[in-house]
Protein backbone atom coordinates (compact mmCIF):
# COMPACT_ATOMS: atom_id res chain seq x y z
CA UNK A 1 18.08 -34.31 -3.38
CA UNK A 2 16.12 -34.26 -6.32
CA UNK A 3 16.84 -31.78 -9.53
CA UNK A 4 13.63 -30.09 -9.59
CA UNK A 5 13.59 -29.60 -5.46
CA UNK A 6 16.79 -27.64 -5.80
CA UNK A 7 15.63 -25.79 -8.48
CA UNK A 8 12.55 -25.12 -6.56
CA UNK A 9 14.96 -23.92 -3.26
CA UNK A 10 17.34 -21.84 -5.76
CA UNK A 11 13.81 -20.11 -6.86
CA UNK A 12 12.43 -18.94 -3.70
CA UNK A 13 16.03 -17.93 -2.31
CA UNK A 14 16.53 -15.89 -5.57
CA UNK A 15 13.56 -14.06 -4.79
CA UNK A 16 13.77 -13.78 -0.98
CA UNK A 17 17.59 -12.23 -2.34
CA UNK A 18 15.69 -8.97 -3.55
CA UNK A 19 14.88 -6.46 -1.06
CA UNK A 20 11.97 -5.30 -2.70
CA UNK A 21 10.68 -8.62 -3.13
CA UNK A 22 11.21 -9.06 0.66
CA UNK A 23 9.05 -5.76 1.06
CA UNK A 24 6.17 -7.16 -1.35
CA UNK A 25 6.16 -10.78 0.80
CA UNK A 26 6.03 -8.72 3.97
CA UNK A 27 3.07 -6.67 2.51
CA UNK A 28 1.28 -9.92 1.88
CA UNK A 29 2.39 -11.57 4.97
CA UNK A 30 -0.07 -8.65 6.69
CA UNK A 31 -3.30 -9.57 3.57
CA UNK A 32 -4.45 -10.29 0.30
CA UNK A 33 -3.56 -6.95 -2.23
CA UNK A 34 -4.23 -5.80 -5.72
CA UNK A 35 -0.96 -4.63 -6.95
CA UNK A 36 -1.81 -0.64 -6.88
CA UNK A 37 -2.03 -1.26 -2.73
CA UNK A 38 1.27 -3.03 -2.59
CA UNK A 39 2.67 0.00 -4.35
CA UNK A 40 1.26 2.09 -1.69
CA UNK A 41 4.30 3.90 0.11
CA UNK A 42 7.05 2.29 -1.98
CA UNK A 43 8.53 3.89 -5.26
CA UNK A 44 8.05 1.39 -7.57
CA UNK A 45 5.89 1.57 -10.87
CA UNK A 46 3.60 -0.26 -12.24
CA UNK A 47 5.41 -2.92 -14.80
CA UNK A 48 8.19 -3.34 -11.89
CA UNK A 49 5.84 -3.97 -9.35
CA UNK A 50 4.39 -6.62 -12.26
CA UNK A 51 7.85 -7.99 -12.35
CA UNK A 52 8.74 -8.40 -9.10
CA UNK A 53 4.93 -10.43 -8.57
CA UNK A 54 5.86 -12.83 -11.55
CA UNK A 55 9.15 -13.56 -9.74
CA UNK A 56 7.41 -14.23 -6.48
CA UNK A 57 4.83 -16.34 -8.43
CA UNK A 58 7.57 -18.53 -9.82
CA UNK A 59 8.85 -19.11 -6.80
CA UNK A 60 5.70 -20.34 -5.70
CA UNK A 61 5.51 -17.52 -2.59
CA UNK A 62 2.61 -16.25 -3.96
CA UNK A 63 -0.82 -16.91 -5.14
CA UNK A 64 -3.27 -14.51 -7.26
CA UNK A 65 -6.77 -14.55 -8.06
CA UNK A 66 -9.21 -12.60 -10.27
CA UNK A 67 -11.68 -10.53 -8.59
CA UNK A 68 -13.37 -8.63 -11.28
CA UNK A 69 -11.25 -6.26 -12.81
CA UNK A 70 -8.80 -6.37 -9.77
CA UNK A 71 -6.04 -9.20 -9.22
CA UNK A 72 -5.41 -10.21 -5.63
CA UNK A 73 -2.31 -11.74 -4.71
CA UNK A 74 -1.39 -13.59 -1.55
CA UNK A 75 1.40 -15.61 0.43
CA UNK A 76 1.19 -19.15 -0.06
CA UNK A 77 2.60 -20.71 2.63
CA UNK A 78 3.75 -23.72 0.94
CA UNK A 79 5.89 -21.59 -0.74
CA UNK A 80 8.11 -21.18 2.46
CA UNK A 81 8.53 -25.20 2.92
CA UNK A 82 11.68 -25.06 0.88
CA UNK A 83 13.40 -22.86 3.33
CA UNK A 84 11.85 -24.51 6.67
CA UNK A 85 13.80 -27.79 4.99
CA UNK A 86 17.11 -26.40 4.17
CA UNK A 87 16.91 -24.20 7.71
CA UNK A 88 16.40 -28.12 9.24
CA UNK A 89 19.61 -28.96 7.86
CA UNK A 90 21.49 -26.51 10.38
CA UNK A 91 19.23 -27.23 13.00
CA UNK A 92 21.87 -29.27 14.99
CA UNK A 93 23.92 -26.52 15.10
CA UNK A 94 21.59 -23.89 16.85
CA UNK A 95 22.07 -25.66 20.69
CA UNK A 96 25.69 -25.70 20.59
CA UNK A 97 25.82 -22.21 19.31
CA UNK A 98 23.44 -20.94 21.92
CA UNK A 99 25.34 -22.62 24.76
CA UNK A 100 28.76 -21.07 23.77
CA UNK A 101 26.78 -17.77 23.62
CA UNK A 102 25.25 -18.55 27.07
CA UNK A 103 29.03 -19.80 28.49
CA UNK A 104 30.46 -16.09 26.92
CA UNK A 105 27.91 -14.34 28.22
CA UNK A 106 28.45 -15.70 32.03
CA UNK A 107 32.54 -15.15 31.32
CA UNK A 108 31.13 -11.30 30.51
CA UNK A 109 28.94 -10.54 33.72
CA UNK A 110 32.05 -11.87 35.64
């Protein structure tokens, strides 16, 4: 795999890694925000809730765009393509798993 993919993948994981950062994504997920909405009902200031957007925007999560004074930000999906490859990876392992879960739970209702 190419240097600057896993770089890319060690990016959006570090970011996804932070709680709030998960909180912020979800936020978006649900619309485009200014950054004094996404601090709506979460105690975070100002410069951290600055912070935690230029870490998202690194990791290529999330977009912004000027609207007048105001600064919208928003998920970009292609963000997420990183993860939806390495999940792939363990892909094999999901049928297997789900059949031994399936084979337990019968042994259980026994």
């Amino acid at each position: 795999m190419c240097l600057c993919i896993r770089m890319i993948e060690n990016d959006v994981f570090k970011a996804l890694a932070d709680p709030t950062r998960r909180a912020i994504f979800e936020k978006l997920a649900n619309g485009r925000m200014n950054a004094s909405e996404l601090r709506e009902g979460m105690a975070i200031s100002q410069p951290a809730m600055s912070q935690h957007l230029a870490v998202l925007r690194a990791a290529r999560l999330v977009r912004q765009e000027r609207q007048g004074r105001f600064v919208r930000y928003e998920v970009d999906p292609r963000g997420l393509v990183p993860v939806a490859r390495w999940l792939q990876k363990y892909r094999s392992f999901w049928p297997a798993r789900i059949d031994a879960l399936k084979d337990l739970l019968r042994g259980m209702d026994q």
